[in-house]
Protein backbone atom coordinates (compact mmCIF):
# COMPACT_ATOMS: atom_id res chain seq x y z
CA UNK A 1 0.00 0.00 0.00
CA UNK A 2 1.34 3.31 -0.52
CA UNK A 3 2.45 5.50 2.23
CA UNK A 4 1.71 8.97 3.35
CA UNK A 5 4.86 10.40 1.67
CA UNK A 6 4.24 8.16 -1.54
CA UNK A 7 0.81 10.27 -1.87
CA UNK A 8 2.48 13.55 -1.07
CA UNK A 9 4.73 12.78 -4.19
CA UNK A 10 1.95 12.22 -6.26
CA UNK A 11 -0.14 15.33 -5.58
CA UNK A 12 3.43 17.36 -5.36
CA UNK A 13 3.71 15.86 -9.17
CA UNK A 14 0.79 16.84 -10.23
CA UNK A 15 -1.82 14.67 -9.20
CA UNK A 16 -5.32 15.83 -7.34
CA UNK A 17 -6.74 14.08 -4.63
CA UNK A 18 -9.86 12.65 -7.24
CA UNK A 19 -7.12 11.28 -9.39
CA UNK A 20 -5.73 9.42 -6.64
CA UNK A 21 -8.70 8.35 -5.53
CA UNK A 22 -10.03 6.68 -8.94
CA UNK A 23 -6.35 5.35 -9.10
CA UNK A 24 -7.33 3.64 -6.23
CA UNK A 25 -10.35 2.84 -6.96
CA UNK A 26 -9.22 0.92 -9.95
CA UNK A 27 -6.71 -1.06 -7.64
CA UNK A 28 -9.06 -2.08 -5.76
CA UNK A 29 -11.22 -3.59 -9.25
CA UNK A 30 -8.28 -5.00 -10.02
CA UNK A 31 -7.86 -6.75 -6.48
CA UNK A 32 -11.87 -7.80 -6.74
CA UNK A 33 -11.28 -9.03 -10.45
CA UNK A 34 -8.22 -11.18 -8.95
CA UNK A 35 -10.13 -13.01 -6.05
CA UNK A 36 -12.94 -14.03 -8.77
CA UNK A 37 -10.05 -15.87 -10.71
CA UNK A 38 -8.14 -17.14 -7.23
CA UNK A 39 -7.40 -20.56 -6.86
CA UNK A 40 -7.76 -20.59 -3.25
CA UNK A 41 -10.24 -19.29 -0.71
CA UNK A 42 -7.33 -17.75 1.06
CA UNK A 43 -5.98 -16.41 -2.10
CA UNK A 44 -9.17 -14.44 -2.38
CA UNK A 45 -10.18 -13.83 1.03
CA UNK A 46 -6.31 -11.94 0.70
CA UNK A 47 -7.12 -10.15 -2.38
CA UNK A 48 -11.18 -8.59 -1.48
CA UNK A 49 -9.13 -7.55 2.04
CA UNK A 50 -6.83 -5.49 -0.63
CA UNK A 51 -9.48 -4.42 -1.94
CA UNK A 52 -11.02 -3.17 0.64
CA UNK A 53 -7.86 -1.66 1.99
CA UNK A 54 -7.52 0.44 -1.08
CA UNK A 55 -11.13 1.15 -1.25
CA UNK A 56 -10.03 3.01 2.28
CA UNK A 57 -7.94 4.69 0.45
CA UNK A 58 -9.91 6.29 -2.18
CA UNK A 59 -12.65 7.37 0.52
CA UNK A 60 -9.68 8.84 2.61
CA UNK A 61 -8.16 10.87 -0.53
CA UNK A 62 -11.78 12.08 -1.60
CA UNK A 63 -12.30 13.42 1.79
CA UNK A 64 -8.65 15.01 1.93
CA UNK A 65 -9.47 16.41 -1.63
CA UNK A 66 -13.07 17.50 -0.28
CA UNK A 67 -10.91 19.62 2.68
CA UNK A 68 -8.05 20.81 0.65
CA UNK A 69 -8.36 24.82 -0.35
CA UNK A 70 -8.91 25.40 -3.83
C-alpha cells in the first residue's frame, strides 16, 4: 500500500486528490477481479481484504481532496 509520503509525491507531481482516488479505486477492481479468478479461498479472502484496503484509500483521498483549499 502506498504510504503517506508516496501520496504527497503524487499530488506534489501533479496529481489531485480525485485522481488518486479513482487510481485507487481501480486497484481495488483490479484486487476484486483477482479473487474471482483465485485458486484458493485464502488467495481471495487476501485479495477482497486489498481491496477493501484500497477502497479506504480512495474514501480517505476524496475526503482530503473534499478539505483541501482550492
Amino acid at each position: 500500500m502506498p504510504s503517506m509520503h508516496s501520496e504527497r509525491r503524487a499530488c506534489a507531481a501533479g496529481y489531485s486528490s480525485m485522481e488518486t482516488s479513482t487510481e485507487y479505486q481501480r486497484f481495488a477492481q483490479e484486487c476484486r477481479r483477482l479473487a474471482r479468478e483465485a485458486k484458493t479461498e485464502r488467495h481471495r479472502q487476501i485479495m477482497e481484504e486489498m481491496a477493501r484496503a484500497w477502497d479506504g484509500l480512495a474514501k480517505e483521498a476524496d475526503r482530503e481532496g473534499a478539505h483541501a483549499s482550492p
